[in-house]
N, C-alpha and C. Protein backbone atom coordinates (compact mmCIF):
# COMPACT_ATOMS: atom_id res chain seq x y z
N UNK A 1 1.54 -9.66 -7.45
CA UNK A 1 1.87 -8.49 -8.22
C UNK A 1 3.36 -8.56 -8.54
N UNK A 2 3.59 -9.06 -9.88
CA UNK A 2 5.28 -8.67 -10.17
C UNK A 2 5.30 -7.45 -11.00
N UNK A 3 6.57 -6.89 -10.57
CA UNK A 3 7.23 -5.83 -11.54
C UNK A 3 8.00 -5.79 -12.43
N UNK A 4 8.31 -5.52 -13.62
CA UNK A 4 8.98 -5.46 -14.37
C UNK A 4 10.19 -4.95 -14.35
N UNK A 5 11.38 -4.86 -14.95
CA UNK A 5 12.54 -4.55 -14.50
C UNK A 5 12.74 -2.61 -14.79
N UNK A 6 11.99 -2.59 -15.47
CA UNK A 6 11.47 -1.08 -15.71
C UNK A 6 11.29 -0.43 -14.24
N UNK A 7 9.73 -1.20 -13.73
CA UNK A 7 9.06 -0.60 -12.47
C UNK A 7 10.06 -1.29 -11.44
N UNK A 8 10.64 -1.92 -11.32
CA UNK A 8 11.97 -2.08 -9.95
C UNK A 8 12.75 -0.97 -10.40
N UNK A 9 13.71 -0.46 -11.25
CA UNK A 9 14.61 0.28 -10.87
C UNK A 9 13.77 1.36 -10.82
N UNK A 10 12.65 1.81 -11.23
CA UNK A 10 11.78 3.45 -10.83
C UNK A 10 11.53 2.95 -9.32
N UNK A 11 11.50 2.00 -9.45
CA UNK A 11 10.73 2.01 -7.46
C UNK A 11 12.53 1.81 -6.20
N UNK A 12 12.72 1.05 -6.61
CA UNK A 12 14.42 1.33 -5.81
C UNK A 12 14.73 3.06 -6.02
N UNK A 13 14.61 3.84 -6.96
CA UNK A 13 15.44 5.31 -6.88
C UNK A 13 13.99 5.71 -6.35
N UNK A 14 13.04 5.57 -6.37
CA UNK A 14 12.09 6.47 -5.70
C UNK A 14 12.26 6.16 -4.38
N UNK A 15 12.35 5.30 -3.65
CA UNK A 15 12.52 4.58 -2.34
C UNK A 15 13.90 5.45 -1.56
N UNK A 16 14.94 5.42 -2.25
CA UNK A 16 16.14 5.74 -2.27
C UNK A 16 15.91 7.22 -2.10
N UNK A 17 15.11 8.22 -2.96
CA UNK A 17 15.47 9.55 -2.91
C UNK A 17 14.41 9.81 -1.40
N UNK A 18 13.66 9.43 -1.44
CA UNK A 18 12.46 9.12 -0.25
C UNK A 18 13.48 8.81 0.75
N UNK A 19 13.92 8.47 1.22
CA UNK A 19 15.00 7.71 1.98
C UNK A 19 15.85 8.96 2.49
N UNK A 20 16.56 9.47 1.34
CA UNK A 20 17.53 10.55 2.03
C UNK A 20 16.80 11.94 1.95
N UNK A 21 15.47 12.34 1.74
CA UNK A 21 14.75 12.78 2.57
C UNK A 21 14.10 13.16 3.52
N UNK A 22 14.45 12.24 4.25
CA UNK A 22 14.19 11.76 5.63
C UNK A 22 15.34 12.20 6.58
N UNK A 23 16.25 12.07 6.02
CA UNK A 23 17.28 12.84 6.61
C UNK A 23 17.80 11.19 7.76
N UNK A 24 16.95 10.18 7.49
CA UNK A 24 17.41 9.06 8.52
C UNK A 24 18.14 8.47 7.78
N UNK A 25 18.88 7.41 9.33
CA UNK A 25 20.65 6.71 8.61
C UNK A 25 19.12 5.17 8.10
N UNK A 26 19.97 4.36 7.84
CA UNK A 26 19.43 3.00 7.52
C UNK A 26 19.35 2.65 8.03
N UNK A 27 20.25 2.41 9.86
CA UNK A 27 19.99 2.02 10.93
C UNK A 27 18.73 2.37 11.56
N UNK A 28 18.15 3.75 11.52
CA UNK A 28 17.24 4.38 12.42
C UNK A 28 16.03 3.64 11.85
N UNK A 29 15.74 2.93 10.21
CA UNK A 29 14.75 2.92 9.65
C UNK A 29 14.83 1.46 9.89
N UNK A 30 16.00 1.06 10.21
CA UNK A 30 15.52 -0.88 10.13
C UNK A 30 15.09 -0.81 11.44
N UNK A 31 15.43 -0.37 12.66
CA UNK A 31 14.53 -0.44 14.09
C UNK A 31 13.69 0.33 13.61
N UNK A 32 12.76 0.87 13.88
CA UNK A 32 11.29 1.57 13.64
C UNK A 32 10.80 0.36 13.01
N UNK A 33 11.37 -0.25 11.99
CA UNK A 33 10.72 -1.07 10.95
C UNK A 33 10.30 -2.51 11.63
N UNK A 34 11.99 -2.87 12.75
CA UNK A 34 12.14 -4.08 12.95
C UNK A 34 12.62 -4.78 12.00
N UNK A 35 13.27 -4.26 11.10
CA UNK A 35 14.03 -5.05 10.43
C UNK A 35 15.90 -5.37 10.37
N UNK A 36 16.67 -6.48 10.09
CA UNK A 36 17.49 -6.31 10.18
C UNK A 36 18.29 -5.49 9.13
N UNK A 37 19.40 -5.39 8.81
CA UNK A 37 20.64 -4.86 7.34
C UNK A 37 20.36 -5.28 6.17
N UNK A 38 20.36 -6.74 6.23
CA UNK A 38 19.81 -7.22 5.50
C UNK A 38 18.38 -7.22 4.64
N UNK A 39 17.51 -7.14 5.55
CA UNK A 39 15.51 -7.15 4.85
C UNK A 39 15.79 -6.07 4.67
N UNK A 40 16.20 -4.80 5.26
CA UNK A 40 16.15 -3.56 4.93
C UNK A 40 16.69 -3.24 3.57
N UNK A 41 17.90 -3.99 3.32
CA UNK A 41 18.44 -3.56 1.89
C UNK A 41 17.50 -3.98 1.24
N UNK A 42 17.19 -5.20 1.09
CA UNK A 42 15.97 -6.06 0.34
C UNK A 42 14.73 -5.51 -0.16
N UNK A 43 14.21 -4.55 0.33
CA UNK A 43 13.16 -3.75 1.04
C UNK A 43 13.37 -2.22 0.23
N UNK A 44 14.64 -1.88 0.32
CA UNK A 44 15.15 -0.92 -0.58
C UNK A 44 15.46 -0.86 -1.63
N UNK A 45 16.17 -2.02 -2.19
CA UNK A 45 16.17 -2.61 -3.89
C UNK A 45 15.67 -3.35 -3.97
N UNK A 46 14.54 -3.23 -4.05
CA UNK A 46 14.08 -4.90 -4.35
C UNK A 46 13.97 -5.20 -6.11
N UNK A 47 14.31 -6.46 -5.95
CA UNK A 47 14.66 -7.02 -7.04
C UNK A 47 13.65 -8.33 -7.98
N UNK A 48 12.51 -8.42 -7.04
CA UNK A 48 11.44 -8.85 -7.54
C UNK A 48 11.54 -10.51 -6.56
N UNK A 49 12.58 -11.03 -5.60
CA UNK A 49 12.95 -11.85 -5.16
C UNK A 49 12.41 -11.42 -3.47
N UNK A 50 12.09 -10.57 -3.46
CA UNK A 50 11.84 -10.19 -2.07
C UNK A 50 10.80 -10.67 -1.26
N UNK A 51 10.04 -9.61 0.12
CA UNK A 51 9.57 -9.97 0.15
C UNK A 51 8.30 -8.90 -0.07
N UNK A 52 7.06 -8.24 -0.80
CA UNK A 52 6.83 -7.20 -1.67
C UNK A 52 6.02 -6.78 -0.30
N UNK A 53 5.71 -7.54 0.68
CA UNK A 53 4.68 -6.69 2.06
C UNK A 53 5.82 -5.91 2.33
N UNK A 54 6.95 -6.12 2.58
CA UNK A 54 7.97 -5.37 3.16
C UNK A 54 8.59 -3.78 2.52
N UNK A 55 8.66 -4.40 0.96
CA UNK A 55 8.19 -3.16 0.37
C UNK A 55 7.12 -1.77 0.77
N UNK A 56 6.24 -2.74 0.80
CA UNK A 56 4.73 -1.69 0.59
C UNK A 56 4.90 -1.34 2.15
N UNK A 57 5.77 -1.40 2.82
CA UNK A 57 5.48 -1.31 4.52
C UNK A 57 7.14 0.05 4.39
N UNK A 58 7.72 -0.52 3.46
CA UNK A 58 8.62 0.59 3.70
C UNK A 58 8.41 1.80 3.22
N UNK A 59 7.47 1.43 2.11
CA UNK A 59 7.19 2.88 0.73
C UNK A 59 6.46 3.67 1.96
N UNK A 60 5.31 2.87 2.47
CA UNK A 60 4.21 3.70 3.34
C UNK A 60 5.28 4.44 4.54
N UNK A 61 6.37 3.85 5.29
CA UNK A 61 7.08 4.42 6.53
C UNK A 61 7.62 5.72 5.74
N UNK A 62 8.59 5.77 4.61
CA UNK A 62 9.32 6.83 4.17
C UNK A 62 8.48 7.79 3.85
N UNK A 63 6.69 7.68 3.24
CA UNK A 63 6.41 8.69 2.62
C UNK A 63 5.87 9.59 3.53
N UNK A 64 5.77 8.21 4.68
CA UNK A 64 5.14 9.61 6.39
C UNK A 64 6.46 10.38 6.96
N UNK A 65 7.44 9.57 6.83
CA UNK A 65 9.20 10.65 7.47
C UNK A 65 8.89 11.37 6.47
N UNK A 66 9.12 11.52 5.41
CA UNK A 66 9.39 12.69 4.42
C UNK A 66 8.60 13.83 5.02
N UNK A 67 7.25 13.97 5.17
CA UNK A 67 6.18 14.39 5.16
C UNK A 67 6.41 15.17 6.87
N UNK A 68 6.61 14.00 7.62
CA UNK A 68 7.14 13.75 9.35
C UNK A 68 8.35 15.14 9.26
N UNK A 69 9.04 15.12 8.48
CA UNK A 69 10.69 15.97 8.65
C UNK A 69 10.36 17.08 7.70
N UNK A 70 8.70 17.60 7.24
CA UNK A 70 8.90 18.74 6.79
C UNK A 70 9.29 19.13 5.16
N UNK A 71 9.29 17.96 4.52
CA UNK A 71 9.43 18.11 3.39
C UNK A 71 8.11 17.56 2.63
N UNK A 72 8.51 17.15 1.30
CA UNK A 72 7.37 16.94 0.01
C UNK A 72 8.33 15.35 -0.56
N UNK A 73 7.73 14.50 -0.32
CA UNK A 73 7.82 12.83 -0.87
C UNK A 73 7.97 12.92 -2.23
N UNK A 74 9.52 12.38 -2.72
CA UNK A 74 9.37 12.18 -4.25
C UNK A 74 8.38 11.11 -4.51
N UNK A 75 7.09 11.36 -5.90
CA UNK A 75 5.83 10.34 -6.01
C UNK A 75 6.54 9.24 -6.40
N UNK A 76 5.55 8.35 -6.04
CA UNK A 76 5.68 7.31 -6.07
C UNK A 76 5.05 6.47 -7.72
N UNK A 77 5.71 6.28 -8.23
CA UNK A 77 5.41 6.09 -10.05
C UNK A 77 4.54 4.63 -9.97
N UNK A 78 5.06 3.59 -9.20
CA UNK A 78 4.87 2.14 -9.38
C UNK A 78 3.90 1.65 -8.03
N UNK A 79 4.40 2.08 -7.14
CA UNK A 79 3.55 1.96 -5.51
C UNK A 79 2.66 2.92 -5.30
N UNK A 80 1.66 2.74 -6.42
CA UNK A 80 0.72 3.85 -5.78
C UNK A 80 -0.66 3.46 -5.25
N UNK A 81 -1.65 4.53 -5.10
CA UNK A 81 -2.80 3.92 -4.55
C UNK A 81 -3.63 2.95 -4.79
N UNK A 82 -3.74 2.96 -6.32
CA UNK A 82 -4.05 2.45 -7.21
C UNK A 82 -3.52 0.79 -7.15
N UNK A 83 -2.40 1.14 -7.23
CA UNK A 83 -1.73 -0.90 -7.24
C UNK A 83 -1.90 -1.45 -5.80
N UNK A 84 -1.90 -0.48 -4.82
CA UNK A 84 -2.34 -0.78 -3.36
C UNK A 84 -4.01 -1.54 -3.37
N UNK A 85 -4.65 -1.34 -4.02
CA UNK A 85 -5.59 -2.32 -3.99
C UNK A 85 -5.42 -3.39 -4.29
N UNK A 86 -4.83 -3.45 -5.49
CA UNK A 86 -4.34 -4.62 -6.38
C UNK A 86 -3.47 -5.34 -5.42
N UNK A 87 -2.61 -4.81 -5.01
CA UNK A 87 -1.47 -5.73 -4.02
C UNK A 87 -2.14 -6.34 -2.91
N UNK A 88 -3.31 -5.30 -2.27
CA UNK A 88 -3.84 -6.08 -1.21
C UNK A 88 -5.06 -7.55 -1.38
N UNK A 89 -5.12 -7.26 -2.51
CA UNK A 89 -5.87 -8.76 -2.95
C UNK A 89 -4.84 -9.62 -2.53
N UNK A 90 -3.50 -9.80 -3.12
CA UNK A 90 -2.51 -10.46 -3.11
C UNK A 90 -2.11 -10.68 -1.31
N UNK A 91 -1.57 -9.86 -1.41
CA UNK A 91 -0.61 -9.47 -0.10
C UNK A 91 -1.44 -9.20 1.15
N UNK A 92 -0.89 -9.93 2.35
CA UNK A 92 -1.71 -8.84 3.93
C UNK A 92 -0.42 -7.91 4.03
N UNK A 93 -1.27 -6.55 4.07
CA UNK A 93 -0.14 -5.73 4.11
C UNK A 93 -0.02 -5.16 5.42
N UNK A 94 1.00 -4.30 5.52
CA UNK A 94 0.77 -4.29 7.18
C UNK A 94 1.16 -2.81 7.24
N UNK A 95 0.62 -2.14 8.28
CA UNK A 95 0.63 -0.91 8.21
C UNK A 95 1.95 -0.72 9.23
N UNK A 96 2.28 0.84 8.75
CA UNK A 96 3.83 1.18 8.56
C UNK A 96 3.95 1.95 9.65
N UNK A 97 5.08 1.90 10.87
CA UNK A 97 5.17 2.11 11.98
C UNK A 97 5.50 3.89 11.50
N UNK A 98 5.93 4.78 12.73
CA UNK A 98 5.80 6.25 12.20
C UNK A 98 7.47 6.48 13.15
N UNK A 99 8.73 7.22 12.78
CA UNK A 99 9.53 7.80 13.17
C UNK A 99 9.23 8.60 13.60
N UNK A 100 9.85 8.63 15.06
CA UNK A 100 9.64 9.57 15.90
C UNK A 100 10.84 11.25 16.21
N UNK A 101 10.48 11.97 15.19
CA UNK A 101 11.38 12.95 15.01
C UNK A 101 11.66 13.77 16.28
N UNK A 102 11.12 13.41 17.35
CA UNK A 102 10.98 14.64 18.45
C UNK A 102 12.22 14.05 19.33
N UNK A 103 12.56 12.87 19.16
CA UNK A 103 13.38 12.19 20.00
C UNK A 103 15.13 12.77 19.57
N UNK A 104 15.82 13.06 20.46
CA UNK A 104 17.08 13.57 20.17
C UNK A 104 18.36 12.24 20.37
């Protein structure tokens, strides 16, 4: 599944507003994730060079924090249910660990 340069920058600012929704730093989301600074940025802009499971593993983590911290998930235009089939022909995708908000 590639994206067009259209559907990358709608999916980086959707990711992004999803993101500071959450009210989490980038640090909190690359452990939960297991990822380092790096995959995480990758993961957050992706640029069609990536790696796209990592994507679909981050879209799925942010849209449960959003949801997790009490708010409403900006939609998702390009990652939706719909291409989630499509991707999983492609892709093993891997299901998306859950932030644990109770922890201080």
């Amino acid at each position: 599944m590639s994206l067009d340069r259209a559907e990358l920058v709608r999916t980086r600012t959707e990711l992004a507003a999803n993101l500071d929704l959450t009210g989490l730093t980038r640090e909190q989301v690359a452990a939960d994730l297991g990822y380092d600074a790096t995959r995480l940025s990758a993961a957050l802009e992706p640029d069609g060079s990536g790696d796209p499971v990592d994507v679909w593993q981050l879209r799925d983590y942010l849209d449960q924090a959003v949801r997790d911290a009490g708010a409403t998930p900006v939609p998702f235009t390009v990652l939706t249910e719909r291409s989630r089939v499509m991707a999983g022909t492609w892709f093993r995708l891997r299901p998306a660990p859950r932030h644990d908000f109770t922890v201080v």
